[in-house]
N, C-alpha and C. Protein backbone atom coordinates (compact mmCIF):
# COMPACT_ATOMS: atom_id res chain seq x y z
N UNK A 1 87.89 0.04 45.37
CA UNK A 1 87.69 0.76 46.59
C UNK A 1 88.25 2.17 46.52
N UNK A 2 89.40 2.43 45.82
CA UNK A 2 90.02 3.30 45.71
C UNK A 2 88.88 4.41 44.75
N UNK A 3 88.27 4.38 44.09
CA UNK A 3 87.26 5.27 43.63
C UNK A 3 86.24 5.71 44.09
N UNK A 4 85.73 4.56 45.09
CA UNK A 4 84.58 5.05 46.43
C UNK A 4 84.90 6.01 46.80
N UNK A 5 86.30 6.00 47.71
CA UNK A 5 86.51 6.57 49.06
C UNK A 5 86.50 7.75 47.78
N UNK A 6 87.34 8.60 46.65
CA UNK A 6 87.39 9.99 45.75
C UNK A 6 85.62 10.44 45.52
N UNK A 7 84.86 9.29 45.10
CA UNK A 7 83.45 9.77 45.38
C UNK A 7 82.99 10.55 46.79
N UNK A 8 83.03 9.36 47.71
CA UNK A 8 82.83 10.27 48.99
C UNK A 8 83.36 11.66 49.24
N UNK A 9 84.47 11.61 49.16
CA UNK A 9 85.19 13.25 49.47
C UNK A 9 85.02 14.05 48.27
N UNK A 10 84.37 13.73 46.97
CA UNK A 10 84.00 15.14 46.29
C UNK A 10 82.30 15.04 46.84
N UNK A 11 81.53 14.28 47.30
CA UNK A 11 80.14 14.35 47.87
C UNK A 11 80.20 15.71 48.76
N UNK A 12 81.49 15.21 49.73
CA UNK A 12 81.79 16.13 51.21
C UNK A 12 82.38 17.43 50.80
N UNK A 13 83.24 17.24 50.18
CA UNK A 13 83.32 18.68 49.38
C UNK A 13 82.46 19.61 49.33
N UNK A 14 81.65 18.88 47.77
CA UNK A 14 80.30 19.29 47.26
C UNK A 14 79.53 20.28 48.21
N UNK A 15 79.44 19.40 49.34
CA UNK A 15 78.72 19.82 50.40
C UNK A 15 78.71 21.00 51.11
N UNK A 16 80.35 20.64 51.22
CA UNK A 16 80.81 22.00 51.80
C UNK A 16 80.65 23.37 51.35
N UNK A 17 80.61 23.24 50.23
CA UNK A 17 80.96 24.32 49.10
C UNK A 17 79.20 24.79 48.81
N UNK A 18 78.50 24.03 49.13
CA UNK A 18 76.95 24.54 48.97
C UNK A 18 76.54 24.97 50.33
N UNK A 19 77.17 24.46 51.36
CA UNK A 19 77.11 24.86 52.59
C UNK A 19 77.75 26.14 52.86
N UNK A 20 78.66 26.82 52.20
CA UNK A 20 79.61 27.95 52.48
C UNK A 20 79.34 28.72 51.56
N UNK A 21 78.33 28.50 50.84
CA UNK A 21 77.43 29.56 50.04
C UNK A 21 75.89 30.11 50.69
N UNK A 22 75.65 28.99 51.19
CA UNK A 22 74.23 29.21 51.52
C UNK A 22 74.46 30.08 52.71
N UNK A 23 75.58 29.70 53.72
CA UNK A 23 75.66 30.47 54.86
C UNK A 23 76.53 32.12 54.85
N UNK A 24 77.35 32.23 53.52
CA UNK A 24 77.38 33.46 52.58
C UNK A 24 76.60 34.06 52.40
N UNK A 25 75.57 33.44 51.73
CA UNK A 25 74.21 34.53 51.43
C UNK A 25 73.26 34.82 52.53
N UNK A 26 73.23 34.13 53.70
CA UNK A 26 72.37 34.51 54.81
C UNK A 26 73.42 35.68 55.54
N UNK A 27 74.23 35.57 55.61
CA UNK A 27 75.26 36.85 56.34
C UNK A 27 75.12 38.02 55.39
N UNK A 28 74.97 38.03 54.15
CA UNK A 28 74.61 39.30 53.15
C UNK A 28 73.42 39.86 53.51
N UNK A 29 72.76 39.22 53.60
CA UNK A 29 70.85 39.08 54.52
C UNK A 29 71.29 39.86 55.16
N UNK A 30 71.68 39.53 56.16
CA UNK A 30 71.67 39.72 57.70
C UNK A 30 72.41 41.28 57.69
N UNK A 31 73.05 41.54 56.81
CA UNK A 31 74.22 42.91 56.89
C UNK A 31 73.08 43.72 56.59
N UNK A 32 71.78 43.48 55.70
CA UNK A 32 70.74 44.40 55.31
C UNK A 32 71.68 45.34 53.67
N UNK A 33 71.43 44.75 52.61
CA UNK A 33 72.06 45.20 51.53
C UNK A 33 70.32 45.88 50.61
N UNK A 34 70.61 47.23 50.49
CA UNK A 34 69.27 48.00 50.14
C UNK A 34 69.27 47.37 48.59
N UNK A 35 68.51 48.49 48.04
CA UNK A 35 68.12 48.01 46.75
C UNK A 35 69.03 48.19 45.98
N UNK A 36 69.86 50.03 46.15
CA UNK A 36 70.64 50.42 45.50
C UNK A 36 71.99 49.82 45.48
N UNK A 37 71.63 48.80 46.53
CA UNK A 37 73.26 47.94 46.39
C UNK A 37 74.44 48.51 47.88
N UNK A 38 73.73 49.38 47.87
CA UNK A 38 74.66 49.82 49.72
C UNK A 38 74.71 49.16 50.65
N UNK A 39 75.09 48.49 51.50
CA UNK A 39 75.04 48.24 52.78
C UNK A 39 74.54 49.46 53.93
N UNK A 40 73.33 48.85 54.54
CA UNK A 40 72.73 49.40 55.55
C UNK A 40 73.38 48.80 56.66
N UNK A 41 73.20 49.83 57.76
CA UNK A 41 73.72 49.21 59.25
C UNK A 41 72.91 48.14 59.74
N UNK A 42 73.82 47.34 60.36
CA UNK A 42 73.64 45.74 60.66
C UNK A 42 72.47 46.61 61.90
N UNK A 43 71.82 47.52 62.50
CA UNK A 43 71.50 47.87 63.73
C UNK A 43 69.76 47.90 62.46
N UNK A 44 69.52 48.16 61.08
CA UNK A 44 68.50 48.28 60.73
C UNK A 44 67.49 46.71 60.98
N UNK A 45 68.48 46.37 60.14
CA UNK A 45 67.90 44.54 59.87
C UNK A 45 67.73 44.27 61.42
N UNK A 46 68.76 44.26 62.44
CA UNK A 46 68.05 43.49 63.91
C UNK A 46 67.30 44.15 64.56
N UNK A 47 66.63 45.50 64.26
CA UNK A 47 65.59 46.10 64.68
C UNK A 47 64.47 46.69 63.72
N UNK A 48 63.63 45.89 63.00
CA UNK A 48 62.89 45.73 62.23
C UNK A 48 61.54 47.14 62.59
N UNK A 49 61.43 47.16 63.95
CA UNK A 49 60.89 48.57 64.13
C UNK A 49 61.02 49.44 64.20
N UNK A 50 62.23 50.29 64.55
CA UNK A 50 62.93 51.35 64.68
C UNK A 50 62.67 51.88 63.11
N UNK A 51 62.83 53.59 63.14
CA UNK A 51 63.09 54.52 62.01
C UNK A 51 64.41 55.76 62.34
N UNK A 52 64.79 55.53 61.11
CA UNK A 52 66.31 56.49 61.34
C UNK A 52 65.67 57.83 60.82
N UNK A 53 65.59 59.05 61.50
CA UNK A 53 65.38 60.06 61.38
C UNK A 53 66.30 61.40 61.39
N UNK A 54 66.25 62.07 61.28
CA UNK A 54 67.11 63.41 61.51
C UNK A 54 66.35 64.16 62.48
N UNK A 55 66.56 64.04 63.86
CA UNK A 55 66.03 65.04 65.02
C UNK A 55 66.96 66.34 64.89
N UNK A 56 65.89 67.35 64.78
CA UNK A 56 66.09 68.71 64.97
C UNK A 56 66.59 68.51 66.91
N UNK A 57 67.70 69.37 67.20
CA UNK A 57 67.81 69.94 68.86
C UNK A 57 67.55 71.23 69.04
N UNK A 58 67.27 71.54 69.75
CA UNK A 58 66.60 73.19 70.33
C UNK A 58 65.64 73.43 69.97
N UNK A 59 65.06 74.79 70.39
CA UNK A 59 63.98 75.30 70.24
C UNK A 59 63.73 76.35 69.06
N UNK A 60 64.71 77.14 68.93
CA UNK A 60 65.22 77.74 68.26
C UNK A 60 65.33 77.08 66.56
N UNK A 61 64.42 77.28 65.51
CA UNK A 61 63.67 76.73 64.46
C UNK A 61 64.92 77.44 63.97
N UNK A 62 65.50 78.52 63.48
CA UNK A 62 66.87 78.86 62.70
C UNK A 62 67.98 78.33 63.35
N UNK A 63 68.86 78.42 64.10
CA UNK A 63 69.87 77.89 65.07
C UNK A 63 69.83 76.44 65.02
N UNK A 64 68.78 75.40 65.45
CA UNK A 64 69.15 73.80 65.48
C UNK A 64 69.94 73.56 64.63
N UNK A 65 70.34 72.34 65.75
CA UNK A 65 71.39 71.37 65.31
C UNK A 65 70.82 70.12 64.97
N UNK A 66 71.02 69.58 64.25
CA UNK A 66 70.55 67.86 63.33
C UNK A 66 71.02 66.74 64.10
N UNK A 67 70.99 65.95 64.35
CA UNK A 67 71.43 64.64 64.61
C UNK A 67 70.85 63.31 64.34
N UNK A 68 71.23 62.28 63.24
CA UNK A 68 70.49 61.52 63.10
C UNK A 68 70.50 60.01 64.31
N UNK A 69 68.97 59.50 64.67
CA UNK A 69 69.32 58.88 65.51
C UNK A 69 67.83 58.27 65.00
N UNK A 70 67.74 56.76 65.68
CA UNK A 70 66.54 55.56 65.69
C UNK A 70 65.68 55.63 66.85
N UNK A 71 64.33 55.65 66.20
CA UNK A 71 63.38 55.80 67.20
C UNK A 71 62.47 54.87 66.80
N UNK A 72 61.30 54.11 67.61
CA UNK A 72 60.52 53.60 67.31
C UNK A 72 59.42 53.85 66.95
N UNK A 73 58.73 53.15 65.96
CA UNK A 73 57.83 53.56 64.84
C UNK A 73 56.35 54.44 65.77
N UNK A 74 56.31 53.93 66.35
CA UNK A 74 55.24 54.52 67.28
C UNK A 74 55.11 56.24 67.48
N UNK A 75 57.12 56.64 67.84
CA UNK A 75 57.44 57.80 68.80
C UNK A 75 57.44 58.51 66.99
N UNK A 76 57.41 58.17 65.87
CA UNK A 76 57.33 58.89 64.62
C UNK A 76 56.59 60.25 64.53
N UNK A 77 55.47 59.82 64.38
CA UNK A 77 54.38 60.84 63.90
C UNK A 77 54.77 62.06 65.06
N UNK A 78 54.70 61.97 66.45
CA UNK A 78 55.12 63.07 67.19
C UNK A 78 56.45 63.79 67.06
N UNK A 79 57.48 63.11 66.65
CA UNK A 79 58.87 63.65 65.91
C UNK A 79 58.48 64.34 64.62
N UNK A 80 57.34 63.88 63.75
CA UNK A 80 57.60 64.70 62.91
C UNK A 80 56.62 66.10 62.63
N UNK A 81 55.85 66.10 63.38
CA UNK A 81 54.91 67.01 63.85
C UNK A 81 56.08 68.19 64.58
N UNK A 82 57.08 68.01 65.00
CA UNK A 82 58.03 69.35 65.57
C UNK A 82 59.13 69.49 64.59
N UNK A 83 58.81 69.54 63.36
CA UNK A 83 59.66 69.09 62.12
C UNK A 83 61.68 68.11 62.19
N UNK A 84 61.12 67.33 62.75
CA UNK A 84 62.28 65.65 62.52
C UNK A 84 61.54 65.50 60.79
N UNK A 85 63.07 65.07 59.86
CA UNK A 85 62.74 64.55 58.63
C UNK A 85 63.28 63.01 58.61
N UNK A 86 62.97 62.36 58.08
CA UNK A 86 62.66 60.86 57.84
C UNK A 86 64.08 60.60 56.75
N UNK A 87 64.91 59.58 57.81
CA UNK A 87 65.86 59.12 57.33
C UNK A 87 67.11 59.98 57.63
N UNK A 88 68.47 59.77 57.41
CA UNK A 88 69.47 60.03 57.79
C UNK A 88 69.99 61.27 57.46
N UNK A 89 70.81 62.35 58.33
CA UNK A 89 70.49 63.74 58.08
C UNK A 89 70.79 64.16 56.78
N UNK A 90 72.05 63.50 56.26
CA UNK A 90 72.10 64.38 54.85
C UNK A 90 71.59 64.14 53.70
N UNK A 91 70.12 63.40 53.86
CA UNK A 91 69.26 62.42 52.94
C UNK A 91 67.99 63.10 53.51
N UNK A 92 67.61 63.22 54.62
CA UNK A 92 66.47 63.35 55.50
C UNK A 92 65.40 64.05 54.26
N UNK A 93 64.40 63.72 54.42
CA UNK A 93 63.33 64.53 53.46
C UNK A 93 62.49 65.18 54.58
N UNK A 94 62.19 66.87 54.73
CA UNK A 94 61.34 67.41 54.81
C UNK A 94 60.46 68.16 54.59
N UNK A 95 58.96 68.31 54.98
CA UNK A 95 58.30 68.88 54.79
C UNK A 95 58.26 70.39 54.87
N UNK A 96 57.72 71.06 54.32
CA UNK A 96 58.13 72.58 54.62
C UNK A 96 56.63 73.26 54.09
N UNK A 97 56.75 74.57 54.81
CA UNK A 97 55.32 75.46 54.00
C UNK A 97 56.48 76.54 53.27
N UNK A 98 56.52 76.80 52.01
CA UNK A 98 57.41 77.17 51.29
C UNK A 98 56.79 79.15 50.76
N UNK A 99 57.08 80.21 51.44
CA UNK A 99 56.79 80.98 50.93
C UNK A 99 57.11 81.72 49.41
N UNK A 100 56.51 81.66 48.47
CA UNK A 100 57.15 82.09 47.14
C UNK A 100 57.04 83.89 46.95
N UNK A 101 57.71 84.37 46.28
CA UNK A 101 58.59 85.74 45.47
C UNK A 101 57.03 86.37 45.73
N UNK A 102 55.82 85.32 44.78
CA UNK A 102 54.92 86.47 44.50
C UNK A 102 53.38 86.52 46.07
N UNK A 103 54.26 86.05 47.24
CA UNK A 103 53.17 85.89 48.51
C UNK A 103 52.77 84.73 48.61
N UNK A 104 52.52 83.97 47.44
CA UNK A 104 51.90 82.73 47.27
C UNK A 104 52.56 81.33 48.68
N UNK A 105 51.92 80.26 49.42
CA UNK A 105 52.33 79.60 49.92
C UNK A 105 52.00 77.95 49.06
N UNK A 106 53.17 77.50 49.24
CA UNK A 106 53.07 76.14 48.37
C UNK A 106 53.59 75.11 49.46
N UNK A 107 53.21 73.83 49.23
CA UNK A 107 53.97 72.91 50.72
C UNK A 107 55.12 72.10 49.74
N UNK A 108 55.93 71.96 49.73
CA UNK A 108 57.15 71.19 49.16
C UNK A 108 57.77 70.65 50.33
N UNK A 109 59.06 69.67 49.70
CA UNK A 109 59.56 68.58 50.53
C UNK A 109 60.85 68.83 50.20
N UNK A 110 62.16 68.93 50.90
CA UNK A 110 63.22 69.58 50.68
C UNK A 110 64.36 68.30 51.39
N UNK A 111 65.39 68.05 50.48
CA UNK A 111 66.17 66.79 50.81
C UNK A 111 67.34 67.23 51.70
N UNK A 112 68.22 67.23 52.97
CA UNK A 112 68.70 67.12 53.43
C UNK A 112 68.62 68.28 54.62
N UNK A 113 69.48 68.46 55.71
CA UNK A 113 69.27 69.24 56.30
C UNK A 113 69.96 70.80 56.38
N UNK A 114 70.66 70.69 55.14
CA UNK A 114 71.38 72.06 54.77
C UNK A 114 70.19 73.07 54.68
N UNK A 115 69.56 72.35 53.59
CA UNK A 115 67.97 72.86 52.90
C UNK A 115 67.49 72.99 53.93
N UNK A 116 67.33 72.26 54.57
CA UNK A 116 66.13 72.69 55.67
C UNK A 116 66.93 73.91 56.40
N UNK A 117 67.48 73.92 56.60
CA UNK A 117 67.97 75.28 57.48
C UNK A 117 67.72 76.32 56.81
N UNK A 118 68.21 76.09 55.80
CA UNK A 118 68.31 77.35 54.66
C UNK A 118 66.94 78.37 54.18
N UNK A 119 65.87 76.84 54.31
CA UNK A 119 64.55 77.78 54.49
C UNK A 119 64.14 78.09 55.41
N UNK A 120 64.57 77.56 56.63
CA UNK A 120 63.54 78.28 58.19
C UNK A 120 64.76 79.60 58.29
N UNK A 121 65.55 80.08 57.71
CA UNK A 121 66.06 80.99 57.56
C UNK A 121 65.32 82.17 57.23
N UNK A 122 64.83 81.97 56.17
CA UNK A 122 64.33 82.76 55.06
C UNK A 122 62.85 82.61 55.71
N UNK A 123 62.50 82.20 56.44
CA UNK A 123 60.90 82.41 57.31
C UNK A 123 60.10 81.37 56.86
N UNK A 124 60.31 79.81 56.37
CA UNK A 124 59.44 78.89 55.91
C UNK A 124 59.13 78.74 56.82
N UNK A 125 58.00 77.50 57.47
CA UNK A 125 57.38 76.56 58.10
C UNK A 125 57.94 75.61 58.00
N UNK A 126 58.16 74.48 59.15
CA UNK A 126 58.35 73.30 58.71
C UNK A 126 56.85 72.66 59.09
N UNK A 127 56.14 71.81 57.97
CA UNK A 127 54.75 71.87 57.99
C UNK A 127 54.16 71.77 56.74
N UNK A 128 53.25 71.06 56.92
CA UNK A 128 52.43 71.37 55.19
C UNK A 128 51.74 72.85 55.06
N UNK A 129 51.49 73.59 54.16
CA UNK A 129 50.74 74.40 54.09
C UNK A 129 49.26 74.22 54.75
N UNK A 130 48.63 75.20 55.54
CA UNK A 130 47.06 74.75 55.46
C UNK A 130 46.30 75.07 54.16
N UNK A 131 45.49 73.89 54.20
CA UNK A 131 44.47 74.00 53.34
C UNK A 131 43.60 75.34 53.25
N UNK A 132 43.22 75.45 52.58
CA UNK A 132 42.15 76.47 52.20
C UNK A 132 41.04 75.91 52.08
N UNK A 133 39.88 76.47 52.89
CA UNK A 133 38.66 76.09 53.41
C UNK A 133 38.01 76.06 51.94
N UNK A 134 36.99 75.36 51.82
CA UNK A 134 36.07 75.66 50.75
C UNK A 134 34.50 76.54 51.07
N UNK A 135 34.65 77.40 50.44
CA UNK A 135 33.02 78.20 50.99
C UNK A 135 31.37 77.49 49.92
N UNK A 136 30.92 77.72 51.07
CA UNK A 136 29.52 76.89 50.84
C UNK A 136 28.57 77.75 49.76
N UNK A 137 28.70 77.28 49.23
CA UNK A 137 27.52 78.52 48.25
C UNK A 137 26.10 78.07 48.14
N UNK A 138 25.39 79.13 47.58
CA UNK A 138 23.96 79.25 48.21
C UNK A 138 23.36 78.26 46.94
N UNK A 139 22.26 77.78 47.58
CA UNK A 139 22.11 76.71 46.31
C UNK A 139 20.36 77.59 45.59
């Protein structure tokens, strides 16, 4: 009898110990751990729609101030149409119309919001370049 009852309690053990793993790895889940191995805010994972952006404040395209804050996927495209860059401010990627030395305009994407200031300084766009029309030729 005396070897039963040591079976049973390493079973319950056992148990425990697969039980206090499994519920380990769902709380790692749940914290939202990226690819690179960081911990994301527990506020990403319980709001599966939301996007963390860098909102520009004011009107004033040289002068704004940054603030990163979560908006829903919907309110996006109109945030980024008044140049908001995608993702957290000192990561944020934006778009820009990039004037170069020799007149030339190129559209590039510029990582944080130092950069971004630094070119609406210097007279960029925040914006893709426009396209250039194609002309119809005579056939």
């Amino acid at each position: 009898m005396k070897g039963f009852s040591t079976l049973r309690l390493g079973r319950a053990t056992l148990l425990a110990f697969i039980a206090a793993v499994v519920l380990g790895a769902f709380a790692v889940a749940g914290a939202g751990v990226s690819p690179a191995g960081t911990s994301t805010p527990a506020a990403e994972s319980a709001y599966p729609k939301k996007v963390t952006i860098c909102h520009r404040t004011g009107k004033n395209l040289k002068k704004s101030k940054y603030r990163t804050i979560r908006i829903s996927r919907r309110a996006l495209k109109a945030h980024l149409r008044h140049g908001d860059g995608i993702g957290p401010c000192p990561r944020a990627v934006f778009t820009i119309c990039h004037k170069t030395k020799a007149g030339k305009k190129r559209t590039m994407k510029v990582r944080g919001w130092k950069a971004h200031r630094k070119h609406m300084r210097q007279g960029d766009k925040t914006r893709a370049c426009p396209k250039k029309k194609k002309k119809k030729g005579k056939k």
